[in-house]
Protein backbone atom coordinates (compact mmCIF):
# COMPACT_ATOMS: atom_id res chain seq x y z
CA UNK A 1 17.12 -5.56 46.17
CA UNK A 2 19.99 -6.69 48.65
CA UNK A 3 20.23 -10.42 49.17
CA UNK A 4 21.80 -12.13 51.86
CA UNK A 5 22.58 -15.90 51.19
CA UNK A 6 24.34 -18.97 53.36
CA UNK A 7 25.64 -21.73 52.48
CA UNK A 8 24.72 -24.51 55.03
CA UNK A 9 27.77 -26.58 56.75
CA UNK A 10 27.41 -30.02 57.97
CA UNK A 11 27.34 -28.55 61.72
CA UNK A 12 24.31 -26.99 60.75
CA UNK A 13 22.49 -29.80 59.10
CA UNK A 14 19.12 -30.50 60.49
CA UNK A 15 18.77 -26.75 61.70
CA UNK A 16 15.69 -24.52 61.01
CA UNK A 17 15.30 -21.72 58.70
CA UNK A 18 14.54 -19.98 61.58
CA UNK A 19 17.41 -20.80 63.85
CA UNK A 20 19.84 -19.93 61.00
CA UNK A 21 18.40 -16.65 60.83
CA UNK A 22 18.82 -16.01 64.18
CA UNK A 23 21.75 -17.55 65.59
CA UNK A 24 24.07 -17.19 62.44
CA UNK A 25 22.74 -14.16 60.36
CA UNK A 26 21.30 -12.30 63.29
CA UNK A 27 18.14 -11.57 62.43
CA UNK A 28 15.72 -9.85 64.86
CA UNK A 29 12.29 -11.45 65.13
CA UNK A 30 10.65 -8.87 64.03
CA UNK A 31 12.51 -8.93 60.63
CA UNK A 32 11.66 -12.47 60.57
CA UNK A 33 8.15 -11.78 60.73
CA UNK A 34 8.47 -9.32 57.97
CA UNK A 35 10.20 -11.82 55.43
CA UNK A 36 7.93 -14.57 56.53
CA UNK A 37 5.19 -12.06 54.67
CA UNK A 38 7.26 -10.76 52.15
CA UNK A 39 7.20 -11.86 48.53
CA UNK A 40 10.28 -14.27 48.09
CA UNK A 41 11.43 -12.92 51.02
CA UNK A 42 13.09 -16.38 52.52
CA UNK A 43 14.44 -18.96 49.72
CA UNK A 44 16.31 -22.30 49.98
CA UNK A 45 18.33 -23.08 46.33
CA UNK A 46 15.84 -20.56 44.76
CA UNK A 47 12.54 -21.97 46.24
CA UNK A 48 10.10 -20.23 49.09
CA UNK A 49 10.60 -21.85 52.41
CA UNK A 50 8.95 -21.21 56.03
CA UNK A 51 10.98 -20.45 58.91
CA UNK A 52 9.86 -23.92 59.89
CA UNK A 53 11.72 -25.62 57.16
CA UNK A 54 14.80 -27.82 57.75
CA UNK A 55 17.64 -26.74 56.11
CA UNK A 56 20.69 -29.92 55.22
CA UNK A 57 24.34 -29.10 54.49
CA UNK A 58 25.00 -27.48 51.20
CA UNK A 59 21.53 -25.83 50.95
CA UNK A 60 21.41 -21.83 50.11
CA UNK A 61 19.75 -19.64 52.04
CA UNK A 62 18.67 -16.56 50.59
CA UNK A 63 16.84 -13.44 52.19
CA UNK A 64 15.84 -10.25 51.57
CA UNK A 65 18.03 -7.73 53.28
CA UNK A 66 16.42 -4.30 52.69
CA UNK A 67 13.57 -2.92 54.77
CA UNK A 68 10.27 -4.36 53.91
CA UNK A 69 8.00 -1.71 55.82
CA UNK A 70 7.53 2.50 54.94
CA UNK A 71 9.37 4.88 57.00
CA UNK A 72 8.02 6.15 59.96
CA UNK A 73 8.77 9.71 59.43
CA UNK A 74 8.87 11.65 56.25
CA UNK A 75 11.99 13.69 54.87
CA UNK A 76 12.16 16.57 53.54
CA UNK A 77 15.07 15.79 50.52
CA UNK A 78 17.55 19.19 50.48
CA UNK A 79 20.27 20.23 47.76
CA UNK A 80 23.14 19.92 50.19
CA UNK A 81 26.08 18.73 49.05
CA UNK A 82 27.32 15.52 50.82
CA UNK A 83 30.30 13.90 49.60
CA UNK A 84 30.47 9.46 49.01
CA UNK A 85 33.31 8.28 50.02
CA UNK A 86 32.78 4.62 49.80
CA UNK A 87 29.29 3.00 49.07
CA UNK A 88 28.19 -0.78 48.02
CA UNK A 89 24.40 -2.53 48.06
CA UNK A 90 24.31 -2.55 52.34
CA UNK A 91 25.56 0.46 53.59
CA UNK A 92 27.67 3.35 52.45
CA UNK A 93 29.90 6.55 54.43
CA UNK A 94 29.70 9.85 53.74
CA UNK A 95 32.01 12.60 54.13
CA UNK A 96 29.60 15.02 56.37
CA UNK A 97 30.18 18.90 56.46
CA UNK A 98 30.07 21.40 59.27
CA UNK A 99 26.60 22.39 59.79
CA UNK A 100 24.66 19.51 58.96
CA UNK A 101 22.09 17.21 61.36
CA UNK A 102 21.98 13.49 60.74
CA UNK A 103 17.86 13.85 61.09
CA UNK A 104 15.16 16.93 61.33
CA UNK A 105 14.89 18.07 64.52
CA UNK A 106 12.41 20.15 66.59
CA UNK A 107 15.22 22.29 67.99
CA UNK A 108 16.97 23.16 64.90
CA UNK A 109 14.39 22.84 62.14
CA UNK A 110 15.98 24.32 59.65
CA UNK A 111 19.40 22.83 59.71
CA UNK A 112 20.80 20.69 56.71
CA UNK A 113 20.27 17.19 57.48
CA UNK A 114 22.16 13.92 56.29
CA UNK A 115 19.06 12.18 56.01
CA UNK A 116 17.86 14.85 53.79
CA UNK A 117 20.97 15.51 51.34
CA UNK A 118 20.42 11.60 51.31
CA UNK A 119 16.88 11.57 49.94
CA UNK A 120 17.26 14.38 47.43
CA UNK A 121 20.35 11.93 46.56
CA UNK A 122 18.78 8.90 46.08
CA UNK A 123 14.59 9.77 45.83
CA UNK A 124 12.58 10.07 49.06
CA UNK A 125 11.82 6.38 49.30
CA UNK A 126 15.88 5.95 50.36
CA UNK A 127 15.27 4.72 53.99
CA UNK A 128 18.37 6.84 56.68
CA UNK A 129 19.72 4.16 59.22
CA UNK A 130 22.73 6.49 60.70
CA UNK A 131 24.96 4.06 62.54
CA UNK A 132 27.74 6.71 64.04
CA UNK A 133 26.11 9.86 64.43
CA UNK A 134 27.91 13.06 64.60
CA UNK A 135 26.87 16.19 66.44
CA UNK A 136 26.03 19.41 64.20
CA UNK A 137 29.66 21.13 64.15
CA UNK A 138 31.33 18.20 64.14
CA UNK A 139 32.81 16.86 60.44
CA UNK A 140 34.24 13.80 58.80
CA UNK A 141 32.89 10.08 57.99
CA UNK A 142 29.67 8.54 59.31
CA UNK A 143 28.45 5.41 58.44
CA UNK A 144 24.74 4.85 56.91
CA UNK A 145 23.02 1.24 56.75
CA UNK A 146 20.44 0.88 53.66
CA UNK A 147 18.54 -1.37 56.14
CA UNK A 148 17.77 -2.41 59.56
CA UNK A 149 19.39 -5.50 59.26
CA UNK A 150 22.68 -4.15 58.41
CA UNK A 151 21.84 -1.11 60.81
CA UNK A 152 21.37 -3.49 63.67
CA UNK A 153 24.70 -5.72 62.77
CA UNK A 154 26.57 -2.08 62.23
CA UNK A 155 25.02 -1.02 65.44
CA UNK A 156 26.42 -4.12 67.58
CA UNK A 157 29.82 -3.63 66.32
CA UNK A 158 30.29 -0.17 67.04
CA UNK A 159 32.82 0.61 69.94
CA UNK A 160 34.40 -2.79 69.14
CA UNK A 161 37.55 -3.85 67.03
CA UNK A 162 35.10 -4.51 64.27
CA UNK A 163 34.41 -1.17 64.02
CA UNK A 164 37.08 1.64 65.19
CA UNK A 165 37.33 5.51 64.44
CA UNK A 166 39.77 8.14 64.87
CA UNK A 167 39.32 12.05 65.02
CA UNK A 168 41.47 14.84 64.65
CA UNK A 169 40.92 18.17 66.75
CA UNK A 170 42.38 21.52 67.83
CA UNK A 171 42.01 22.28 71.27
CA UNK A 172 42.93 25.87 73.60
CA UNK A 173 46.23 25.42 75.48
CA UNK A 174 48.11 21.75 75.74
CA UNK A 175 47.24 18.92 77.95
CA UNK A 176 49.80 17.37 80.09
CA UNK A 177 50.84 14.93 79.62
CA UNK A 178 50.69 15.20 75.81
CA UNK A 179 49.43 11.39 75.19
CA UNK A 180 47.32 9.82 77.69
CA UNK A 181 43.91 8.17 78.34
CA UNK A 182 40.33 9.67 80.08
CA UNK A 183 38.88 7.54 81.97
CA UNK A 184 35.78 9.97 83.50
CA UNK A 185 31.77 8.84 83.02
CA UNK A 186 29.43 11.16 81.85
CA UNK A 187 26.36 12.18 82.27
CA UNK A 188 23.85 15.18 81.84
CA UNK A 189 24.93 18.39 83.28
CA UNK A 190 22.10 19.60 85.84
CA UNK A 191 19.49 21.82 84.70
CA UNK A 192 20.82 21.40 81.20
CA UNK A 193 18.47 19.07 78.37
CA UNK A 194 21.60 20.04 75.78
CA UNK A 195 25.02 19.60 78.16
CA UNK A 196 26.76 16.77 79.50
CA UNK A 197 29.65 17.08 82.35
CA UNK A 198 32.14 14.48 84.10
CA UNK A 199 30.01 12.85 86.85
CA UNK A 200 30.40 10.32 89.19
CA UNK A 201 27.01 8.44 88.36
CA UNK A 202 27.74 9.06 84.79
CA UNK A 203 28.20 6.36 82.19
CA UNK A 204 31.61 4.52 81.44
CA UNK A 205 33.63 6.95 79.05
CA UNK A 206 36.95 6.15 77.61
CA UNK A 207 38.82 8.29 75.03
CA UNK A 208 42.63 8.04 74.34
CA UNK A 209 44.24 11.31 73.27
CA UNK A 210 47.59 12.17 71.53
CA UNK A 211 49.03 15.63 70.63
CA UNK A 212 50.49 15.83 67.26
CA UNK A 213 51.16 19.57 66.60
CA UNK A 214 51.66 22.61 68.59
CA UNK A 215 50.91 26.44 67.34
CA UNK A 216 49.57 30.06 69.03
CA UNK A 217 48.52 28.25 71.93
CA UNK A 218 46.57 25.37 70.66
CA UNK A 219 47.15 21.47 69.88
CA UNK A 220 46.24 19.38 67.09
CA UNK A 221 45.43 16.38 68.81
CA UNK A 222 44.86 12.40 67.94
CA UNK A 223 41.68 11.18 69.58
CA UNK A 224 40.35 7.94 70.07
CA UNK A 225 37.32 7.45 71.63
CA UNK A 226 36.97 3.84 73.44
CA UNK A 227 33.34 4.27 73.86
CA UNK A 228 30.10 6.66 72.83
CA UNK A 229 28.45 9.13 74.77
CA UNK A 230 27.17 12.06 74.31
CA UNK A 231 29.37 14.90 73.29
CA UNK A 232 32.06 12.20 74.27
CA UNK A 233 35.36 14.18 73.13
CA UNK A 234 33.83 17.68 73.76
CA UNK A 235 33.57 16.81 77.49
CA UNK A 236 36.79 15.06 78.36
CA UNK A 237 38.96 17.52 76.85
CA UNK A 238 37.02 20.12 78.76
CA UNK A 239 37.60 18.20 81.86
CA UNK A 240 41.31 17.97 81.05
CA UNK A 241 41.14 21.72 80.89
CA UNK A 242 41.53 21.90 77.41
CA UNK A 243 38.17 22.66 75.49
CA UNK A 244 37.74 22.61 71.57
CA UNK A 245 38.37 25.27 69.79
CA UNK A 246 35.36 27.24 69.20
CA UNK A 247 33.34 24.99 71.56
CA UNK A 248 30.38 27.04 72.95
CA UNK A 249 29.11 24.74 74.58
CA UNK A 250 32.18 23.47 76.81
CA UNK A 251 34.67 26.30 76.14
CA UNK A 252 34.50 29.82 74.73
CA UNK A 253 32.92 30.78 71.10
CA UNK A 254 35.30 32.84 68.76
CA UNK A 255 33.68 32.42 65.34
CA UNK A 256 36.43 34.52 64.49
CA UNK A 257 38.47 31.84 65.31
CA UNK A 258 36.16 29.02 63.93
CA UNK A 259 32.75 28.97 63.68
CA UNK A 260 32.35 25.21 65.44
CA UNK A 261 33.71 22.98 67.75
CA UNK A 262 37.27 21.85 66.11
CA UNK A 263 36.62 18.17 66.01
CA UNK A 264 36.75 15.92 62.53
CA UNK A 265 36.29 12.32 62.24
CA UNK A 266 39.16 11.00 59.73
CA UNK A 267 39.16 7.44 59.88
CA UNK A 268 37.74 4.33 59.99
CA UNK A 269 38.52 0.99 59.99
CA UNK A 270 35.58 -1.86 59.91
CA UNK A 271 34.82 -4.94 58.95
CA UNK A 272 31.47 -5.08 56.83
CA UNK A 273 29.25 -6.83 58.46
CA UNK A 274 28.09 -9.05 54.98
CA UNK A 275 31.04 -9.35 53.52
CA UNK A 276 33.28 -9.54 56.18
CA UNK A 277 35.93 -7.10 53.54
CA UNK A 278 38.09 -4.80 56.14
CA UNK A 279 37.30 -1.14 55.21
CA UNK A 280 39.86 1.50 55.93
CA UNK A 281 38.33 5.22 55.03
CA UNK A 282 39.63 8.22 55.48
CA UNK A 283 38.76 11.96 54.91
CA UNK A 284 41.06 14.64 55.01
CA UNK A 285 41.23 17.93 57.95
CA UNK A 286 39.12 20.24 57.17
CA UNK A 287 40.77 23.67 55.70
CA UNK A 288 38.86 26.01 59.17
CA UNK A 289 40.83 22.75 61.17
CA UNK A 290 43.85 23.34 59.34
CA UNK A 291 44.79 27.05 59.31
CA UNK A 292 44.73 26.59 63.47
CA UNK A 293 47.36 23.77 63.65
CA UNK A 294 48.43 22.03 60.59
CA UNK A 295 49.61 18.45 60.37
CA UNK A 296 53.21 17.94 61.06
């Protein structure tokens, strides 16, 4: 059991449980609700207390920070190997393969899924809060909260300087100029329920680009993605006339020349939304990534 605590200032002397929760830890009131009925769920210096409670400088505050209801949808746990790479009490990120689903879905039912490597991980009662998803082909870190509190502070941050990621890819041909920034909304493609395309009634999409490496007429390229839509990268570099590698969707499929869209996610830098400790993550190119462009 995760606990969150607070030590009261002298600004916030006088202030309610419940206002501290809200204002300063950021709980929802929903969560609130669910503490308020947990066991031990809200203490001040070790002691139950009601939301109601008035809370003087120096006083702890303790909660409970994991989720206090069941899942709403059961997972199936799967032998699929997912790597760690970097895990406390709150959250933890996971190096995610080619291939792989965050959840179960309808469409693609019977896909590897994060959620499920996850529960044959850690037992089916580990509850899957994905905070940066990533589409099927796509590899590299994503984040997972181990509850909706730290999923919704996660959540807030993303797209922020609290919370920034970098990718790798290879894409067909060069754009020009070779660094730049795409500034084109996005939207669904028409007639599609899969596809997005550049669109003037889109949403606001920003991605900065760099190319890094040249080779048989394809780039490695630096990508930076300023905010989150849909198939985000996949688009714009189709719109710049450069499609992923192995993109069926928005370029040509060559399985010969990889089976998936060429995109990785390889960093991340965040600040943990507890602690406050600046994380910096990385996970290397994939080997199908690397064999089309290598590093320089």
């Amino acid at each position: 059991m995760e606990i969150i605590t607070r030590t009261i200032t002298a600004e916030e002397d006088g202030s309610t449980v419940r206002h501290i929760l809200k204002a300063k830890l950021h709980f929802s009131s929903h969560a609130i609700s669910r503490l308020t009925r947990a066991e031990n769920g809200i203490l001040v210096n070790g002691r139950h207390a009601r939301t109601v409670d008035l809370l003087h400088a120096g006083d702890v505050l303790a909660v409970r920070s994991e989720d206090l209801r069941e899942p709403k949808a059961v997972i199936t746990p799967g032998n699929w190997p997912l790597p760690v790479v970097w895990e406390d009490g709150h959250l933890l990120v996971v190096n995610k393969p080619a291939g792989m689903t965050a959840h179960a879905s309808n469409f693609l039912p019977d896909t590897p899924t994060v959620a499920g490597a996850l529960a044959w991980q850690r037992g089916t009662d580990f509850l899957f809060h994905p905070v940066n998803r990533l589409d099927k082909g796509t590899t590299g870190l994503m984040v997972v909260a181990k509850s909706g509190y730290v999923h919704d502070l996660l959540r807030r941050s993303l797209h922020s300087d609290r919370f920034q990621r970098e990718y790798r890819a290879v894409c067909i041909g060069c754009p020009s100029p070779e660094r730049g920034t795409i500034d084109a909304p996005i939207g669904r493609k028409p007639d599609s329920v899969v596809a997005r395309c550049v669109r003037p009634d889109g949403s606001p999409a920003v991605s900065h680009y760099e190319v890094l490496a040249q080779r048989g007429g394809m780039s490695l390229l630096r990508l930076l993605p300023e905010t989150g839509r849909t198939h985000q990268l996949r688009v714009h570099m189709a719109y710049l006339g450069c499609p992923l590698a192995g993109d069926w969707l928005y370029g040509t499929e060559d399985v010969d020349l990889i089976a998936r869209p060429a995109l990785h996610s390889c960093a991340l830098t965040m600040i943990h939304p507890v602690t406050g400790e600046t994380l910096h993550l990385t996970a290397p190119i994939p080997e199908d990534m690397v064999r089309l462009v290598p590093e320089p």
